[in-house]
C-alpha atoms as a PDB file:
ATOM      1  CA  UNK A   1      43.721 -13.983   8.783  1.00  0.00           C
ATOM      2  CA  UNK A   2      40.975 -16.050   9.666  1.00  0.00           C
ATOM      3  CA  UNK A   3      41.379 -19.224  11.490  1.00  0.00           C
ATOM      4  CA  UNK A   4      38.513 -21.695  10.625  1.00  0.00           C
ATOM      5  CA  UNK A   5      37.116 -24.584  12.703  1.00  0.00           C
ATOM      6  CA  UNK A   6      36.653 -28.053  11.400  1.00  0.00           C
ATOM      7  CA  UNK A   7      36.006 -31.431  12.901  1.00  0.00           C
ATOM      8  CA  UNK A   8      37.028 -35.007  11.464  1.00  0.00           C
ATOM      9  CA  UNK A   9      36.617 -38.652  12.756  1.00  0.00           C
ATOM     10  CA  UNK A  10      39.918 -39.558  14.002  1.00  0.00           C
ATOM     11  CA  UNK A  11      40.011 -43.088  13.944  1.00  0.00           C
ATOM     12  CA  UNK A  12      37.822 -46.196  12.755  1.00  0.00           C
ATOM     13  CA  UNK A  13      37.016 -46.801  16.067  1.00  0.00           C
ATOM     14  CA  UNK A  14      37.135 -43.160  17.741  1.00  0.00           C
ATOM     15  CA  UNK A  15      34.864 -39.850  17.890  1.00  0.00           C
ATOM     16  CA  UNK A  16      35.639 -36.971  15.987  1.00  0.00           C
ATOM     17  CA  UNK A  17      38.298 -34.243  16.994  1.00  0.00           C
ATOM     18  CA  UNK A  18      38.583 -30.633  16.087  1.00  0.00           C
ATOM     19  CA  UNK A  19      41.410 -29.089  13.993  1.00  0.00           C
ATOM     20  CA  UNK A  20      41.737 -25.092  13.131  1.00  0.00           C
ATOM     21  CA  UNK A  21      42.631 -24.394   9.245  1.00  0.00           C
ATOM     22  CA  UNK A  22      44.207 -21.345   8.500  1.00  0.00           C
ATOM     23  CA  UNK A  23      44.999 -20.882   4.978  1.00  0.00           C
ATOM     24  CA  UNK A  24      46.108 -17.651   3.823  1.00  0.00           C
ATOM     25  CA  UNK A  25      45.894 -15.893   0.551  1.00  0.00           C
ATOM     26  CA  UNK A  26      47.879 -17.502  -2.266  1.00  0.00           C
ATOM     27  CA  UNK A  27      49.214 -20.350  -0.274  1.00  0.00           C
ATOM     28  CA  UNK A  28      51.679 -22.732  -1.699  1.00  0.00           C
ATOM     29  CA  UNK A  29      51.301 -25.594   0.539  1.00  0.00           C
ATOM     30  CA  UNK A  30      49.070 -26.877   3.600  1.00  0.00           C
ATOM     31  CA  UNK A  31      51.259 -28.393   6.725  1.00  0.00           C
ATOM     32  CA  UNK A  32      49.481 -31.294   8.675  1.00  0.00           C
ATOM     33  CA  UNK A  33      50.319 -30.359  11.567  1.00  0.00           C
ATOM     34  CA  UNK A  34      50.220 -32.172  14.897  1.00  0.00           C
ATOM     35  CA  UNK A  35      50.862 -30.852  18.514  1.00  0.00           C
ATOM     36  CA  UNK A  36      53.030 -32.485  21.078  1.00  0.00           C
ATOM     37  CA  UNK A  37      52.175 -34.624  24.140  1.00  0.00           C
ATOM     38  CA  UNK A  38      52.279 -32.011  26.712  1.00  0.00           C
ATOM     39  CA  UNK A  39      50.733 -29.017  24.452  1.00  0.00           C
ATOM     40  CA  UNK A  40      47.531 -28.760  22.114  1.00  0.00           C
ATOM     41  CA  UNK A  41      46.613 -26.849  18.894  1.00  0.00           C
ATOM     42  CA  UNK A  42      46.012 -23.690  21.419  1.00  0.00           C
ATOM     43  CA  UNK A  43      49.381 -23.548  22.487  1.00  0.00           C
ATOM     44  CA  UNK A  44      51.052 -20.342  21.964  1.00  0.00           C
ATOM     45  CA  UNK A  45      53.665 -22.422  20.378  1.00  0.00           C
ATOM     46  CA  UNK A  46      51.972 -23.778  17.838  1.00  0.00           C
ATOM     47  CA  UNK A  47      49.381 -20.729  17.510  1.00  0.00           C
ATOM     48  CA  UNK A  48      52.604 -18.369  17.047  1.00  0.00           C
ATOM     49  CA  UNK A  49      54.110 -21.056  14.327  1.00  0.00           C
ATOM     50  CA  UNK A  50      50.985 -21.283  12.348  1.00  0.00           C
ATOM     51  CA  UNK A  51      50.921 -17.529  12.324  1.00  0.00           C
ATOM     52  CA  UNK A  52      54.371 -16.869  10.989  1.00  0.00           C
ATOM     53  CA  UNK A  53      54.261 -19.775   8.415  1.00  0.00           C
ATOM     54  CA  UNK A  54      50.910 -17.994   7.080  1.00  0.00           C
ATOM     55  CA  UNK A  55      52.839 -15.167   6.421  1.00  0.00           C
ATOM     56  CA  UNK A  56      55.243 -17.095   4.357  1.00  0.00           C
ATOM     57  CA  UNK A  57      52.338 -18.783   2.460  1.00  0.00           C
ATOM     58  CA  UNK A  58      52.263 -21.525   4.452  1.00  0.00           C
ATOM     59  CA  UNK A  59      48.702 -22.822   5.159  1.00  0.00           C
ATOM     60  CA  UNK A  60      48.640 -24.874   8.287  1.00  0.00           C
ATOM     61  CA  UNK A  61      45.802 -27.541  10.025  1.00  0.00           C
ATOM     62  CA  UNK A  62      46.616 -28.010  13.769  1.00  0.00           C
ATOM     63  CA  UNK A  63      44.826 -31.229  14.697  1.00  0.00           C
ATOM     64  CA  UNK A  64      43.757 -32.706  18.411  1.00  0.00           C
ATOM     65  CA  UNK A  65      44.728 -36.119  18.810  1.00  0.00           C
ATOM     66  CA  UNK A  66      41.996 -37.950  20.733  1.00  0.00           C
ATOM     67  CA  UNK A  67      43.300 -37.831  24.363  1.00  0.00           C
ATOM     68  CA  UNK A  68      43.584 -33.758  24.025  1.00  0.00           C
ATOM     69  CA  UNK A  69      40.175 -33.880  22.679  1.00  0.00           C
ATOM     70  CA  UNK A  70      38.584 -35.404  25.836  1.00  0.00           C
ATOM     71  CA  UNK A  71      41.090 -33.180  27.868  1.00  0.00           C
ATOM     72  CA  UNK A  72      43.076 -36.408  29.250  1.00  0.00           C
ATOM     73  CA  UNK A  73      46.807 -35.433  30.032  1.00  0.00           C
ATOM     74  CA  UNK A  74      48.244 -39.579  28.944  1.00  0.00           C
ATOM     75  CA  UNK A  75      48.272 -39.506  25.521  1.00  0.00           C
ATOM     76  CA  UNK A  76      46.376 -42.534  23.428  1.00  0.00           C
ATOM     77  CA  UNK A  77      48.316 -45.361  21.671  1.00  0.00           C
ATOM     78  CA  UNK A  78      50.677 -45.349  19.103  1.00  0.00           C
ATOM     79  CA  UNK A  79      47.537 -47.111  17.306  1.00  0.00           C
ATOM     80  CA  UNK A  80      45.215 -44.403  17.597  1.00  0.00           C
ATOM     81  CA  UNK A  81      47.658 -41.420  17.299  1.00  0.00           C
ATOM     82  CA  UNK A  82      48.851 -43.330  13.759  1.00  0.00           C
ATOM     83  CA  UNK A  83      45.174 -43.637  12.687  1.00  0.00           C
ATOM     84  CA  UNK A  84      44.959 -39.954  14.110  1.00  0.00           C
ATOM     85  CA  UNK A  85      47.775 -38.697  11.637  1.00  0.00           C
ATOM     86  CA  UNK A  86      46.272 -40.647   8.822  1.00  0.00           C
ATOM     87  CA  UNK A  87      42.889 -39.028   9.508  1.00  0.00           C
ATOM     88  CA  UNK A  88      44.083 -35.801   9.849  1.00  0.00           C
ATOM     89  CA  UNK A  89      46.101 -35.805   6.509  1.00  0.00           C
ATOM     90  CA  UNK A  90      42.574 -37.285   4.373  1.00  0.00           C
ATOM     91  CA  UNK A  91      40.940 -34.177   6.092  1.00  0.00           C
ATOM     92  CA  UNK A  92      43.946 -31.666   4.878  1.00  0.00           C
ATOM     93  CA  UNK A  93      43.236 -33.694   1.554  1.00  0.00           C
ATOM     94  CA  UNK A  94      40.003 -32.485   1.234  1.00  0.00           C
ATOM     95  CA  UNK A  95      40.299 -29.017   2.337  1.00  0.00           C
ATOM     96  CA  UNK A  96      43.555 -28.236   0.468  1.00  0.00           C
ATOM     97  CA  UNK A  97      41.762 -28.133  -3.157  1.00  0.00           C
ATOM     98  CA  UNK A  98      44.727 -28.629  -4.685  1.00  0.00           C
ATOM     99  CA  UNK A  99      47.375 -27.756  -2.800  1.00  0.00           C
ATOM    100  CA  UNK A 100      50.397 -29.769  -2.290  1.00  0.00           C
ATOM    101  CA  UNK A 101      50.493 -31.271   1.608  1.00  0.00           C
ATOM    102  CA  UNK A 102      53.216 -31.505   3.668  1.00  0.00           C
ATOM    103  CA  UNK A 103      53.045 -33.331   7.309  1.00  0.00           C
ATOM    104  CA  UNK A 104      54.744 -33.406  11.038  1.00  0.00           C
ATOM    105  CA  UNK A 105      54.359 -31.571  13.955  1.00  0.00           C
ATOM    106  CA  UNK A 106      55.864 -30.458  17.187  1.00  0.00           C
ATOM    107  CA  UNK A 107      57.377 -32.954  19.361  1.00  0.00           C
ATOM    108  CA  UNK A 108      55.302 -36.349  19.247  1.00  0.00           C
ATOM    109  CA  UNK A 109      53.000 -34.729  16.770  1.00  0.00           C
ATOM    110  CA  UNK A 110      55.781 -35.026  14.035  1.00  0.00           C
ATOM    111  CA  UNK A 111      56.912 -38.259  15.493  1.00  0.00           C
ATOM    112  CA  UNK A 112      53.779 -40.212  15.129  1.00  0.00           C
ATOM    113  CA  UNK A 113      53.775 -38.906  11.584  1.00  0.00           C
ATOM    114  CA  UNK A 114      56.625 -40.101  10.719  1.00  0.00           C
ATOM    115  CA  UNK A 115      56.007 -43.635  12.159  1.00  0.00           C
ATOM    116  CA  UNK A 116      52.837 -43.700  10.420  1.00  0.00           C
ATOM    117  CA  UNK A 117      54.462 -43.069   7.383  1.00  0.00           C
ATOM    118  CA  UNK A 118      57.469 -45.550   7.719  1.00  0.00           C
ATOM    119  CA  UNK A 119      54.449 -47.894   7.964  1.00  0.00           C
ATOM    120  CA  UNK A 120      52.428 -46.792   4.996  1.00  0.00           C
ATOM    121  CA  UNK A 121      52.987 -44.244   2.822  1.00  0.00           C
ATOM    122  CA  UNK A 122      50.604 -41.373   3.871  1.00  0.00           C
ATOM    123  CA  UNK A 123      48.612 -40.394   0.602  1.00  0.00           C
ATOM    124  CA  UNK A 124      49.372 -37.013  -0.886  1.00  0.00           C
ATOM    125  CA  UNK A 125      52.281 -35.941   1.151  1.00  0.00           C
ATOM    126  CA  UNK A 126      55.237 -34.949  -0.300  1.00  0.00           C
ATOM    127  CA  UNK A 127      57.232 -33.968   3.045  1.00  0.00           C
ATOM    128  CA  UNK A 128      57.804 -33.936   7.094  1.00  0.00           C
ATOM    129  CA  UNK A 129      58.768 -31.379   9.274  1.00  0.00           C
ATOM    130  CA  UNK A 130      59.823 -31.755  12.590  1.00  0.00           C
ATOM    131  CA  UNK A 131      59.378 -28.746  15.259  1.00  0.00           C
ATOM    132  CA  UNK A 132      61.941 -30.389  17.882  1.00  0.00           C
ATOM    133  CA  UNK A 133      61.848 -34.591  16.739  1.00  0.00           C
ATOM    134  CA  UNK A 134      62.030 -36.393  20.197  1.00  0.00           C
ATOM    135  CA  UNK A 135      64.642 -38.591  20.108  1.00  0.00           C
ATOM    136  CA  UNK A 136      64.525 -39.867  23.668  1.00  0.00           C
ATOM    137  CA  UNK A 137      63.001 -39.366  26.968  1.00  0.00           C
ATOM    138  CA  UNK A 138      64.924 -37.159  29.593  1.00  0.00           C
ATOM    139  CA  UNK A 139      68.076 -38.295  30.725  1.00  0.00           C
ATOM    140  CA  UNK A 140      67.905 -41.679  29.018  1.00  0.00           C
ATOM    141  CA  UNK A 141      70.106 -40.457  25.713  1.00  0.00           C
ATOM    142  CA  UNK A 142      69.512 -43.208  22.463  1.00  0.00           C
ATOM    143  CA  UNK A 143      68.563 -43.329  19.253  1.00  0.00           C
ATOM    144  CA  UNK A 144      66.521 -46.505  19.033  1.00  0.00           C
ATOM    145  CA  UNK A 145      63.146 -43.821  18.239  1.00  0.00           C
ATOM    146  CA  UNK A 146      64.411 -42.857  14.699  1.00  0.00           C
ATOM    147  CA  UNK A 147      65.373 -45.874  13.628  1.00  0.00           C
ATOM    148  CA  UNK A 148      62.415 -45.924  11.650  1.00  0.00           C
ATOM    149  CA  UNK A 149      63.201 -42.699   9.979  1.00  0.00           C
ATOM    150  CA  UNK A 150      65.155 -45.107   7.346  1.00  0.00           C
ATOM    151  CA  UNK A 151      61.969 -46.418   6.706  1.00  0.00           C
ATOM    152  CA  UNK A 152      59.960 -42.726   5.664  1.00  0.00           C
ATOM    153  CA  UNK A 153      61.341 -42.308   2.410  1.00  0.00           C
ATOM    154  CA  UNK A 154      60.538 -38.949   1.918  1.00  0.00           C
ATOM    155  CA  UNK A 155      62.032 -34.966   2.000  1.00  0.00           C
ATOM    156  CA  UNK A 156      62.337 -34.243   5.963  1.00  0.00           C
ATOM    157  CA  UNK A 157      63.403 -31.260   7.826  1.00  0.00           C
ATOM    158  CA  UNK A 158      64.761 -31.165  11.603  1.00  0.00           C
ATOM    159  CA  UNK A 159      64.452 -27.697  13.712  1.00  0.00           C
ATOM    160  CA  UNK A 160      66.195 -28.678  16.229  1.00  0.00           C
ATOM    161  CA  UNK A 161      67.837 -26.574  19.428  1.00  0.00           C
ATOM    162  CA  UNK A 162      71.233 -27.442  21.107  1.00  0.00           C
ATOM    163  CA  UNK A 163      69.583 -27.327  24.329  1.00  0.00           C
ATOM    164  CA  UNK A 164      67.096 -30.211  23.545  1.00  0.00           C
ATOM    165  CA  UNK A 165      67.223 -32.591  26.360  1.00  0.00           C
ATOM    166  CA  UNK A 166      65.054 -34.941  24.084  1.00  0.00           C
ATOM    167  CA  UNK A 167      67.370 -35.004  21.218  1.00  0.00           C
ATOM    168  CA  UNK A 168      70.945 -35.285  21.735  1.00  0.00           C
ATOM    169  CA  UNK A 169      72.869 -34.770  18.772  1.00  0.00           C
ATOM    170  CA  UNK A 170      75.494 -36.411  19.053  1.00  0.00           C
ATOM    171  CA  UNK A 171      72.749 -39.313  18.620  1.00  0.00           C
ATOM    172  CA  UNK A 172      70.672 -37.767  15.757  1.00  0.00           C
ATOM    173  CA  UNK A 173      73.009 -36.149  13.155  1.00  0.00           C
ATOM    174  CA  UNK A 174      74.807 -40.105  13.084  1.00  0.00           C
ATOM    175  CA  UNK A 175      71.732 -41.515  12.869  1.00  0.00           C
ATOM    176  CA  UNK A 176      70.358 -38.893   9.779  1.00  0.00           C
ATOM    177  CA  UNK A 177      73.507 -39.651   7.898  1.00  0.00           C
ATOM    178  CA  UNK A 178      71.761 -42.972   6.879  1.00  0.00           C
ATOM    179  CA  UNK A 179      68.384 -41.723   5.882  1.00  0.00           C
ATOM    180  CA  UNK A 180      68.133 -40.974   2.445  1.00  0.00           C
ATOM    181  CA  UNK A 181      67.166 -38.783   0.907  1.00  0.00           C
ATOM    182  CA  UNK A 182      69.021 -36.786   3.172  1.00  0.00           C
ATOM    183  CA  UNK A 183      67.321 -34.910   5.532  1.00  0.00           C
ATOM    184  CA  UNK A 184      68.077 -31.203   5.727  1.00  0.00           C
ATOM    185  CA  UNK A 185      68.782 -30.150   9.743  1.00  0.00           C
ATOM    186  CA  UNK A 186      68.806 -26.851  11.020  1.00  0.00           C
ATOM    187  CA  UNK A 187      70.239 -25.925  14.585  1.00  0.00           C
ATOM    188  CA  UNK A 188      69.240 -23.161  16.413  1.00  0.00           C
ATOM    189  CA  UNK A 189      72.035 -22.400  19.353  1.00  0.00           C
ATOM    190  CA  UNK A 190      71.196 -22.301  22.969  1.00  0.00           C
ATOM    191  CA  UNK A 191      67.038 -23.494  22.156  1.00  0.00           C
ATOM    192  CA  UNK A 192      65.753 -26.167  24.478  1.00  0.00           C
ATOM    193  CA  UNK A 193      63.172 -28.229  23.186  1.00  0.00           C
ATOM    194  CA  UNK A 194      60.097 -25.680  23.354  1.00  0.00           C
ATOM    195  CA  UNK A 195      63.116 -23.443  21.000  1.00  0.00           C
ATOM    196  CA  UNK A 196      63.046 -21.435  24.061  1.00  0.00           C
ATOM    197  CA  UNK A 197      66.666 -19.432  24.531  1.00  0.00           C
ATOM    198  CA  UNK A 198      68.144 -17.517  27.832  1.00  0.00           C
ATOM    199  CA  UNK A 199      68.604 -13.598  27.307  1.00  0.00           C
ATOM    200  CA  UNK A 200      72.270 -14.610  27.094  1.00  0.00           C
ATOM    201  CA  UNK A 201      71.673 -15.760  23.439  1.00  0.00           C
ATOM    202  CA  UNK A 202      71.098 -11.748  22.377  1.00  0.00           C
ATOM    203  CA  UNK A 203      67.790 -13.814  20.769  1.00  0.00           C
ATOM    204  CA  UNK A 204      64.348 -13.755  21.717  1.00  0.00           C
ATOM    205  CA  UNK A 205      62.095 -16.594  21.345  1.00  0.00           C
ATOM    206  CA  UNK A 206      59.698 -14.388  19.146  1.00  0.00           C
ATOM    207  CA  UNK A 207      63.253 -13.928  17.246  1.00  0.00           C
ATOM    208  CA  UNK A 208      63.884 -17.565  17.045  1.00  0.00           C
ATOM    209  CA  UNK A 209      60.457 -18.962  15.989  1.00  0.00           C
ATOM    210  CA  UNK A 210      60.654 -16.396  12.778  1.00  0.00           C
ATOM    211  CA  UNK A 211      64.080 -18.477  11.972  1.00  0.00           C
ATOM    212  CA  UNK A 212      62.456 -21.596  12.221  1.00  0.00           C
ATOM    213  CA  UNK A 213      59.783 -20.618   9.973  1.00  0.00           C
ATOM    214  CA  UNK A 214      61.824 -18.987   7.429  1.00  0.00           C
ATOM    215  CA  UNK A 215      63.924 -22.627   7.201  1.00  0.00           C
ATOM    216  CA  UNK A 216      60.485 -23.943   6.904  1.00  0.00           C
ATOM    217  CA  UNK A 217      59.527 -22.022   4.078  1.00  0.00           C
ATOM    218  CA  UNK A 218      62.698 -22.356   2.119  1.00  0.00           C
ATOM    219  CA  UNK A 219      62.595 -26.258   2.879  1.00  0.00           C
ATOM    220  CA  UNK A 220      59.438 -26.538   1.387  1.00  0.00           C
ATOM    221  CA  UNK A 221      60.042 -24.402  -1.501  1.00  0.00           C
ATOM    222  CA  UNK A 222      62.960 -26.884  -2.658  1.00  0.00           C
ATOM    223  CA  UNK A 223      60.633 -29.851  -1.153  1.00  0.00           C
ATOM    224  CA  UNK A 224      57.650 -28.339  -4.405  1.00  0.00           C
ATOM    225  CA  UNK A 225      60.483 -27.554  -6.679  1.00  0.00           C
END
């Protein structure tokens, strides 16, 4: 499958930022995708994930947020990775021709789009997924970064691994339980928060990110009805 460059301006105030598209024949539904704070649209992560979601019918555009743009390792704002979401999902908008969107990301990718859209509804999308939501910084276990998930509103769906040290969950099933509608949460034993798992699992990661795609695809199925 092909995977096609574009560029978009991603914010009032910013320069424009490049995105790949990869939309497979007879897709259902185009994921906004975003990539986490240590990781970019490149990352085999994220290239492997867009990949196996193609093969489900899942078209995908992986965004840069500014910062990863200009090759900077500190990511921007909250501001400008907000406007960045909101940029990136008019773009999808455009290129979708129809299609129904869906939104998130890996990491802070799906984070940011989630706080964007606790703030304003983002136009057109009907659902988030979260590859791994971070919940809190390393060793410092709370759950004061989803309160705003009350806020969203919409269909979400957590991938989340057991391992995660940015997402205890003892912390984020309680605090899902009062988001409605009720978010759907799948666990995946022994993955850290890259869904990385030890040999001991009898899983591979290759293994692991075909799981997480096939919840994905099933999610969104029920998310289009």
């Amino acid at each position: 499958m092909k995977v096609e460059e574009r560029r978009f301006r991603a914010a009032p105030s910013g320069g424009e930022v490049s995105a790949l598209l990869l939309r497979p024949p007879g897709a259902s539904v185009l994921y906004v995708f975003g990539h986490g704070a240590g990781v970019s649209i490149d990352h085999p992560f994220m290239e492997g994930a867009a990949r196996a979601l193609a093969e489900r019918g899942v078209a995908t555009l992986r965004y840069r947020f500014p910062y990863s743009e200009a090759g900077r390792k500190a990511p921007d704002s909250a501001r400008v990775l907000q406007q960045t979401v909101r940029s990136a999902v008019a773009e999808a908008a455009r290129l979708a021709e129809g299609l129904p969107l869906l939104a998130g990301g890996k990491s802070m990718g799906g984070r940011m789009t989630s706080l964007a859209a606790a703030e304003e509804p983002l136009a057109g999308v009907r659902g988030i997924a979260f590859f791994g939501f971070p919940l809190h910084t390393v060793g410092r276990p709370s759950a004061e970064r989803g309160e705003h998930l009350r806020r969203v509103g919409l269909p979400m769906l957590f991938l989340q691994g057991t391992r995660d040290d940015l997402a205890d969950l003892s912390l984020l099933r309680p605090l899902l339980e009062r988001v409605m509608p009720p978010p759907t949460v799948h666990v995946v034993d022994d993955a850290d928060h890259g869904f990385r798992v030890p040999k001991r699992s009898g899983r591979t990661d290759a293994q692991v990110l075909e799981d997480l795609c096939d919840c994905f695809a099933s999610w969104a199925r029920g998310v289009m009805g």
